[in-house]
Protein backbone atom coordinates (compact mmCIF):
# COMPACT_ATOMS: atom_id res chain seq x y z
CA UNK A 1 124.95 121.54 82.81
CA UNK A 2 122.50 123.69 84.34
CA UNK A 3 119.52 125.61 82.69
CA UNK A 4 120.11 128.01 79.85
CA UNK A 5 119.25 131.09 82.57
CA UNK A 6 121.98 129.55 85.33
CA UNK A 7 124.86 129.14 82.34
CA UNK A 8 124.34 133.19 81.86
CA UNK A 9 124.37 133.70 85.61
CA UNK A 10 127.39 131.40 85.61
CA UNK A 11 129.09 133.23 81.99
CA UNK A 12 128.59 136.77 83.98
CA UNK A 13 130.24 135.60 86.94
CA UNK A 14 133.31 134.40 85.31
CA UNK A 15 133.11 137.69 83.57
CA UNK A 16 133.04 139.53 86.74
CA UNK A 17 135.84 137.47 87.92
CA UNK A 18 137.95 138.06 84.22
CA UNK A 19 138.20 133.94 84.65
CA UNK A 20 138.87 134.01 80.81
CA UNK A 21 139.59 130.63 81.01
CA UNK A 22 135.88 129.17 82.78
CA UNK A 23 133.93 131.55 79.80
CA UNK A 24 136.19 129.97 76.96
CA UNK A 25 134.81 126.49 78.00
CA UNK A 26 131.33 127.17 78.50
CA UNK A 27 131.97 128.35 74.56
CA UNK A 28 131.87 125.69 72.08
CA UNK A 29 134.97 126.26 69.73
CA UNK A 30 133.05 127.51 66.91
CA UNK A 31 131.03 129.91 68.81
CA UNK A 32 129.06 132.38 66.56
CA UNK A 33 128.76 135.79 68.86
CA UNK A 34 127.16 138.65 67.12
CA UNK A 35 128.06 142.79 68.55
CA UNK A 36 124.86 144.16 66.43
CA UNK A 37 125.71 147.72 67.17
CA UNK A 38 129.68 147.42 65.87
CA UNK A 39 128.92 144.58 63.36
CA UNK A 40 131.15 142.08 64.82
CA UNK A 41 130.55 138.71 64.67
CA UNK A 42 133.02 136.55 66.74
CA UNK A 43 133.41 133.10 64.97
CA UNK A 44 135.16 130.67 67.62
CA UNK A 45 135.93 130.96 70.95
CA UNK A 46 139.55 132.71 71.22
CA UNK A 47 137.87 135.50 68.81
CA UNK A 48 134.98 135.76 71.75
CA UNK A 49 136.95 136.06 75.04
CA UNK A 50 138.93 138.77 72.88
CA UNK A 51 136.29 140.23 72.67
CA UNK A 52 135.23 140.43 76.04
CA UNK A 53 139.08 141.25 76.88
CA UNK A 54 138.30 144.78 74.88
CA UNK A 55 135.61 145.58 76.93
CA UNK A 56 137.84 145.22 79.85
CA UNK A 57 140.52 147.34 78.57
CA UNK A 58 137.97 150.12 77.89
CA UNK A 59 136.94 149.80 80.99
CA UNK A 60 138.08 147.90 83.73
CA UNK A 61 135.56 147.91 86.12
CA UNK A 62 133.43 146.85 83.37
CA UNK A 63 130.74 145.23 84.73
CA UNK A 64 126.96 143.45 84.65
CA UNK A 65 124.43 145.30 86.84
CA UNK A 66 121.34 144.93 87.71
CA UNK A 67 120.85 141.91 85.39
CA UNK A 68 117.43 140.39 84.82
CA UNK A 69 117.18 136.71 83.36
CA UNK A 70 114.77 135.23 81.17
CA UNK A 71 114.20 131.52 80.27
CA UNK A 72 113.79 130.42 76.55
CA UNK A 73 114.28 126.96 77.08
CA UNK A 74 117.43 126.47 75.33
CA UNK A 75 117.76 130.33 74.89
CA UNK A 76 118.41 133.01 77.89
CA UNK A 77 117.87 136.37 77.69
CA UNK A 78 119.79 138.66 79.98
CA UNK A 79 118.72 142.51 80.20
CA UNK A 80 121.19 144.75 82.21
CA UNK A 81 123.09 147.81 82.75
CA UNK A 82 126.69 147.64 81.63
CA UNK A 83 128.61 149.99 83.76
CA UNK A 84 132.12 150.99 84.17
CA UNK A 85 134.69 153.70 83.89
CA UNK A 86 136.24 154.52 80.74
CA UNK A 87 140.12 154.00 82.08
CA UNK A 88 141.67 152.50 78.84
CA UNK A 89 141.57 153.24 75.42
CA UNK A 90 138.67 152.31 72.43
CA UNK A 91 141.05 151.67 68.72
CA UNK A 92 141.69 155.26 68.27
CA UNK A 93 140.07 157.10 71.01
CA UNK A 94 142.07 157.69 74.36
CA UNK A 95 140.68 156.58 77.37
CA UNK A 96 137.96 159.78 78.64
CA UNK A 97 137.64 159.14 82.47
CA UNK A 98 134.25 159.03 81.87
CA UNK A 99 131.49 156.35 83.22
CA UNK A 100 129.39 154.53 81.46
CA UNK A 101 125.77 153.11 82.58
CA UNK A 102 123.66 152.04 79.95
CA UNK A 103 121.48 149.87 78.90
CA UNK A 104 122.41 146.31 77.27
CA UNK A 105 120.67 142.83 76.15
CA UNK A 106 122.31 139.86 75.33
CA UNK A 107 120.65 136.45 73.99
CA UNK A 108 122.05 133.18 74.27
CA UNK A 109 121.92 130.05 72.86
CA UNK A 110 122.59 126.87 75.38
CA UNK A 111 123.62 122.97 73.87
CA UNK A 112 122.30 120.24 75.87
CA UNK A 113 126.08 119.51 76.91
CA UNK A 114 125.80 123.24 78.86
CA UNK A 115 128.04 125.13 75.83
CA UNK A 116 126.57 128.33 74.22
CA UNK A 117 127.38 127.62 70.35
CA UNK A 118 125.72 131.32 69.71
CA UNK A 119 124.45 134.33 70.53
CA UNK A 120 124.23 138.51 69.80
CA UNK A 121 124.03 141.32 71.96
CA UNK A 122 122.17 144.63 71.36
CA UNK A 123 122.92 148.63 72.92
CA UNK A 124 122.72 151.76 71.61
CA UNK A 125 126.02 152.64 70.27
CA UNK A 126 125.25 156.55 70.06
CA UNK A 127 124.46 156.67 74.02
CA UNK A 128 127.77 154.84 74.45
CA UNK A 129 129.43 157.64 72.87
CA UNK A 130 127.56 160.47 74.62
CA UNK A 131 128.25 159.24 77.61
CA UNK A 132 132.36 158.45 76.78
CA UNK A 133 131.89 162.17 75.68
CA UNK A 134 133.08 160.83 72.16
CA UNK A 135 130.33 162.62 70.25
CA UNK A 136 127.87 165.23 71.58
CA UNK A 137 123.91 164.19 72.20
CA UNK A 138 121.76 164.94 69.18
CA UNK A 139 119.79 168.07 69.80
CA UNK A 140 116.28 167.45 71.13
């Protein structure tokens, strides 16, 4: 049970290492996990690593870069760039071949047992696309 900022480091990792099963128990089972951009909200912990299973079949090499951590007590904040190359398919949309490096930030919430029991994350869905070469980039 470390600090709220080392349980990210720790969730990223095991992300990084697709050890589904290490993230699924730093999850409490009735995790609340919020994708703001797609309106998803993931409501236990097999809905979650799911979840982060579809990012890994759009891409993966999916990965955390360049993370920067910040304490909220019982909160962490984790700014990044998600990278990796589009290799696998997105619902209806075949895989593009394309990369992806974009900007992402995730929040957090830590239990004093060390569990998250919620949290959101926040991109910009319309660069994701651009860069997939999904949709072109709005004229300037």
């Amino acid at each position: 049970m470390g600090t709220a900022v080392e349980n990210h480091k720790k969730a990223h990792a095991s992300f990084h290492a697709r050890d589904w099963a290490a993230i699924g128990q730093m999850m409490v089972e009735n995790v609340e996990y919020e994708d703001k951009p797609r309106g998803l909200t993931m409501k236990n912990r097999s809905e979650f690593v799911d979840w982060l299973k579809d990012w890994t079949t759009l891409m993966s090499d999916a990965e955390v870069g360049d993370p920067e951590y910040i304490d909220g007590g019982s909160w962490s904040v984790a700014r990044f760039t998600g990278r990796g190359l589009n290799d696998g398919a997105m619902g209806s949309i075949p895989a593009t071949g394309k990369r992806l490096s974009m900007p992402f930030c995730e929040v957090m919430h830590w239990t004093d047992d060390g569990q998250c029991d919620r949290g959101e994350i926040y991109y910009d869905a319309m660069t994701m696309m651009v860069q997939l070469g999904v949709m072109e980039p709005p004229p300037q």
